[in-house]
Protein backbone atom coordinates (compact mmCIF):
# COMPACT_ATOMS: atom_id res chain seq x y z
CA UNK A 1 1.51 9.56 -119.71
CA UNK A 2 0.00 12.97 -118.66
CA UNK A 3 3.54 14.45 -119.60
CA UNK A 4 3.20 13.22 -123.22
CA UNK A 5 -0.01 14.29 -123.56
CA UNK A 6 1.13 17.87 -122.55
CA UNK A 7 4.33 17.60 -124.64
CA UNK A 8 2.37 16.54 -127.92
CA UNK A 9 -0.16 19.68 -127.28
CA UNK A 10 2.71 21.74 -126.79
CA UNK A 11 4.87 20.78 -129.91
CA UNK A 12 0.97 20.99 -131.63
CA UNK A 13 0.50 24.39 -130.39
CA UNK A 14 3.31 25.91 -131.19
CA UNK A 15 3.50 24.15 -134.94
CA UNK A 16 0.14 26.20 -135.74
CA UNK A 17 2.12 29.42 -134.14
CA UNK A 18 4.53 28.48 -136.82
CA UNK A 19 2.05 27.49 -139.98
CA UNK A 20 -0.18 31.12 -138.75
CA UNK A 21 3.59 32.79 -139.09
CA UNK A 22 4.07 31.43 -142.09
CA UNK A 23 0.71 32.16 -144.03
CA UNK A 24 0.73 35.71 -142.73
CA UNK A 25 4.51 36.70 -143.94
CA UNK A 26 3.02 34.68 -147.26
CA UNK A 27 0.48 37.60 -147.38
CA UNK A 28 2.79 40.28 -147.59
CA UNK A 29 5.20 38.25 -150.02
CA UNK A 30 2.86 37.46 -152.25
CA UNK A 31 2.11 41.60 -152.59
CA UNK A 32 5.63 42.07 -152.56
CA UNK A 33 6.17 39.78 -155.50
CA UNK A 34 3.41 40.93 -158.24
CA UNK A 35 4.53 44.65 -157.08
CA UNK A 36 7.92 43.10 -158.85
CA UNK A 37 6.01 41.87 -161.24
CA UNK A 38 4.25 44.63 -162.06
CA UNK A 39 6.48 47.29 -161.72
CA UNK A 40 4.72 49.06 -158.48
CA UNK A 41 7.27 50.73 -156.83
CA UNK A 42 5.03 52.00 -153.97
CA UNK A 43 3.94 48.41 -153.38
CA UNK A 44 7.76 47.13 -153.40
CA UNK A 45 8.39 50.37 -151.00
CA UNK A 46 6.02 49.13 -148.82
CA UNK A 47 7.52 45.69 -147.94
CA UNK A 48 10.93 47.05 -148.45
CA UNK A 49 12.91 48.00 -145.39
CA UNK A 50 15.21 49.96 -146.95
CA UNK A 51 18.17 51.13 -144.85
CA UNK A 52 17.89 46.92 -143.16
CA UNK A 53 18.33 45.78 -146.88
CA UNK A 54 21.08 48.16 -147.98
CA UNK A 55 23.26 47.73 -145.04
CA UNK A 56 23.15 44.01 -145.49
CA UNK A 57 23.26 44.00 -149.58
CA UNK A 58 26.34 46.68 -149.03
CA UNK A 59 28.43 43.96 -146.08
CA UNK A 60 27.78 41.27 -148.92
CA UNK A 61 29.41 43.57 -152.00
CA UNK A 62 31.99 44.30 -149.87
CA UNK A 63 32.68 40.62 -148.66
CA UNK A 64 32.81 39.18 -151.80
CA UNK A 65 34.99 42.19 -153.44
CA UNK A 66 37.37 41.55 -150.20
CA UNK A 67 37.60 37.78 -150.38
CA UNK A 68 38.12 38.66 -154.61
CA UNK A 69 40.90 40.66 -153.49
CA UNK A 70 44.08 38.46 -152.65
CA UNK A 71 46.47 41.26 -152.02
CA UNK A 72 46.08 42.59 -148.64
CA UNK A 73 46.82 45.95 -149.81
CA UNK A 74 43.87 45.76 -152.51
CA UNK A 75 41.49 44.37 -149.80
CA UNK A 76 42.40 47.74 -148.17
CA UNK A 77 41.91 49.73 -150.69
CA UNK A 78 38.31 48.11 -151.67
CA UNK A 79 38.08 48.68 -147.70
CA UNK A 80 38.49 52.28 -147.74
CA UNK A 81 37.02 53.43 -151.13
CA UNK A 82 34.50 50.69 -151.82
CA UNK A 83 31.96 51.79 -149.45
CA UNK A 84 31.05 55.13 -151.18
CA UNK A 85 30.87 53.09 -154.32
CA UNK A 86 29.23 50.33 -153.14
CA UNK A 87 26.41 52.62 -151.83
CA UNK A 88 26.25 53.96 -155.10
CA UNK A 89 25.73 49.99 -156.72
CA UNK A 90 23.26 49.01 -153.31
CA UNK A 91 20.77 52.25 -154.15
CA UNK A 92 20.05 50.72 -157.40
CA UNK A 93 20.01 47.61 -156.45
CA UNK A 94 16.84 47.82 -154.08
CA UNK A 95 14.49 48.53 -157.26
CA UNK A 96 11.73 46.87 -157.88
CA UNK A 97 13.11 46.32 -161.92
CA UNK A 98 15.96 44.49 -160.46
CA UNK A 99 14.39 42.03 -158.40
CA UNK A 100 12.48 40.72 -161.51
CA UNK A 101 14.35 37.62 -162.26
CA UNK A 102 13.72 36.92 -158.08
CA UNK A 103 9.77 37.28 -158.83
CA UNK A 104 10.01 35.09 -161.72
CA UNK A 105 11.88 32.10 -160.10
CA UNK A 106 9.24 32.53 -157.83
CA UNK A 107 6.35 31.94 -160.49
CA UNK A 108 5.44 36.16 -160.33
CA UNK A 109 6.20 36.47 -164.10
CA UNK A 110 4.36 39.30 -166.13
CA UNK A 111 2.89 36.92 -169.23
CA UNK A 112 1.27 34.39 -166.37
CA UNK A 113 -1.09 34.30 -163.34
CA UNK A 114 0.70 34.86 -159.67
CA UNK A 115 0.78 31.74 -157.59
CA UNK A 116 -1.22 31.53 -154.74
CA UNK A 117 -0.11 32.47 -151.36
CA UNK A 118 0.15 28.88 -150.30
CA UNK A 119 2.86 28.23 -153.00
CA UNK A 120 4.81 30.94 -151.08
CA UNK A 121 3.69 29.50 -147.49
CA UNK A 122 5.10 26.58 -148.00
CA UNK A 123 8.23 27.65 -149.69
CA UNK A 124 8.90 29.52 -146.14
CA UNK A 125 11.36 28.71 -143.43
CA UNK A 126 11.07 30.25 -139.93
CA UNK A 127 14.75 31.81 -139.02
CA UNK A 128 13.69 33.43 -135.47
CA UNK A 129 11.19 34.90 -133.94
CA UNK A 130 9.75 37.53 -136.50
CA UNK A 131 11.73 36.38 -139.07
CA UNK A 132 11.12 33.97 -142.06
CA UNK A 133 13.42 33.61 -145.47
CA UNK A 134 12.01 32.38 -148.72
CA UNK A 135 13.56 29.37 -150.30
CA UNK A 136 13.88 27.90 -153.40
CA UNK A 137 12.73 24.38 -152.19
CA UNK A 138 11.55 23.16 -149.17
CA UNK A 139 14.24 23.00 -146.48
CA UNK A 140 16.77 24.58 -149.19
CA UNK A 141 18.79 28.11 -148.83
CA UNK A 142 17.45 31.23 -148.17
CA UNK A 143 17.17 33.63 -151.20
CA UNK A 144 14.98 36.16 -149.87
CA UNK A 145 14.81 37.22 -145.90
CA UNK A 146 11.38 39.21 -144.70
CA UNK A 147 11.01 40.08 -140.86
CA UNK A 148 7.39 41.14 -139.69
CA UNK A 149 8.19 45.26 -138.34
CA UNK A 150 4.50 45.93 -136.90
CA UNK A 151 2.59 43.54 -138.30
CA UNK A 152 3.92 43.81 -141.73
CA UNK A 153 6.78 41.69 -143.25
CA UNK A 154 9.39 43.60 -145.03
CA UNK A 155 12.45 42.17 -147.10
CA UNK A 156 15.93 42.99 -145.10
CA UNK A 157 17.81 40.45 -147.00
CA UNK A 158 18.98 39.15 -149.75
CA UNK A 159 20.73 35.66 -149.91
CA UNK A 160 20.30 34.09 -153.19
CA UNK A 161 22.37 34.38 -156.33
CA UNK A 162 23.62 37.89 -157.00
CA UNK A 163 23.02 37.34 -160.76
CA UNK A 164 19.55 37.27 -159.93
CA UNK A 165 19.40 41.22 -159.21
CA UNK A 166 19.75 42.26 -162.64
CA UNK A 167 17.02 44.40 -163.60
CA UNK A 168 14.07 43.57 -166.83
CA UNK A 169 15.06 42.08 -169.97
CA UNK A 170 15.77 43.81 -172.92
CA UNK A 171 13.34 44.31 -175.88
C-alpha cells in the first residue's frame, strides 16, 4: 500500500513538473505569436533560434526536393547544388511575415484579440526534457517545435504544413 501511495505522489509530482513546463514555454509562445502578428521582428528574434531553425528548415527542403527527385542522378544534383540555394529560400523563410498564416491558425490574427496563454498551454505536447512542440489539437502533430535555451523557449522547428510559411496576404 505504502508503494502506491509513493507511486501516485510520484506520477502527481512529476505531472505538475510537466503542466509548470508547459505554462512557462506558453509564456514565451504566446510573445512569439502576436510578435507574428504584429510584425515585431525583434520580438520574433528573440524566441527565434536562428541557426537551430535553419539547419532543420534547410534538411526538410532538401528531403522533400530529394524524395521529389526520382532519378538518382537529379537527387545528386539537388544534393550538390541545392544547399547554396536552399540557404538562400531558408533565410527568408525565418521572417516573422512568413510565419503569419502559423499565428493565425493559432488564433494570433491582426483584426482580433490574442488568445490567452492557456489556449496555447494546452495545445502543448512535451517532446523531451526542454523541449515542447505546438499542435494543432490536443495529442495531434507537431507544427511548431520551441526548446527552453536559458530559461527562454525559442522555436528550432518547424513541422507543420510548408504552405503555411508563406508570408502576409496581399492588398
Amino acid at each position: 500500500m505504502r508503494a502506491r501511495h509513493l507511486a501516485l505522489a510520484v506520477a502527481a509530482l512529476l505531472s505538475a513538473c510537466a503542466g509548470t513546463e508547459r505554462f512557462d514555454a506558453a509564456s514565451d509562445i504566446h510573445a512569439f505569436l502576436v510578435s507574428i502578428r504584429d510584425g515585431d521582428a525583434a520580438g520574433f528574434d528573440a524566441h527565434v533560434d536562428r541557426p537551430a531553425l535553419k539547419t532543420q528548415l534547410r534538411a526538410r527542403l532538401m528531403a522533400e526536393a530529394a524524395i521529389g527527385s526520382k532519378a538518382a542522378g537529379t537527387r545528386l544534383l539537388v544534393a550538390a547544388i541545392g544547399r547554396p540555394v536552399m540557404d538562400v529560400v531558408v533565410d527568408q523563410l525565418v521572417q516573422p511575415d512568413v510565419f503569419l498564416a502559423v499565428a493565425e491558425l493559432y488564433g494570433y490574427s491582426p483584426d482580433a484579440p490574442p488568445p490567452g496563454r492557456l489556449i496555447i498551454a494546452k495545445a502543448l505536447k512535451p517532446l523531451d526534457a526542454g523541449r515542447v512542440c505546438v499542435t494543432r489539437s490536443p495529442g495531434g502533430a507537431c507544427v511548431l517545435v520551441f526548446r527552453n535555451e536559458d530559461g527562454v523557449w525559442r522555436l528550432v522547428g518547424f513541422e507543420g504544413d510548408p504552405g503555411l510559411l508563406k508570408g502576409p496576404k496581399g492588398p
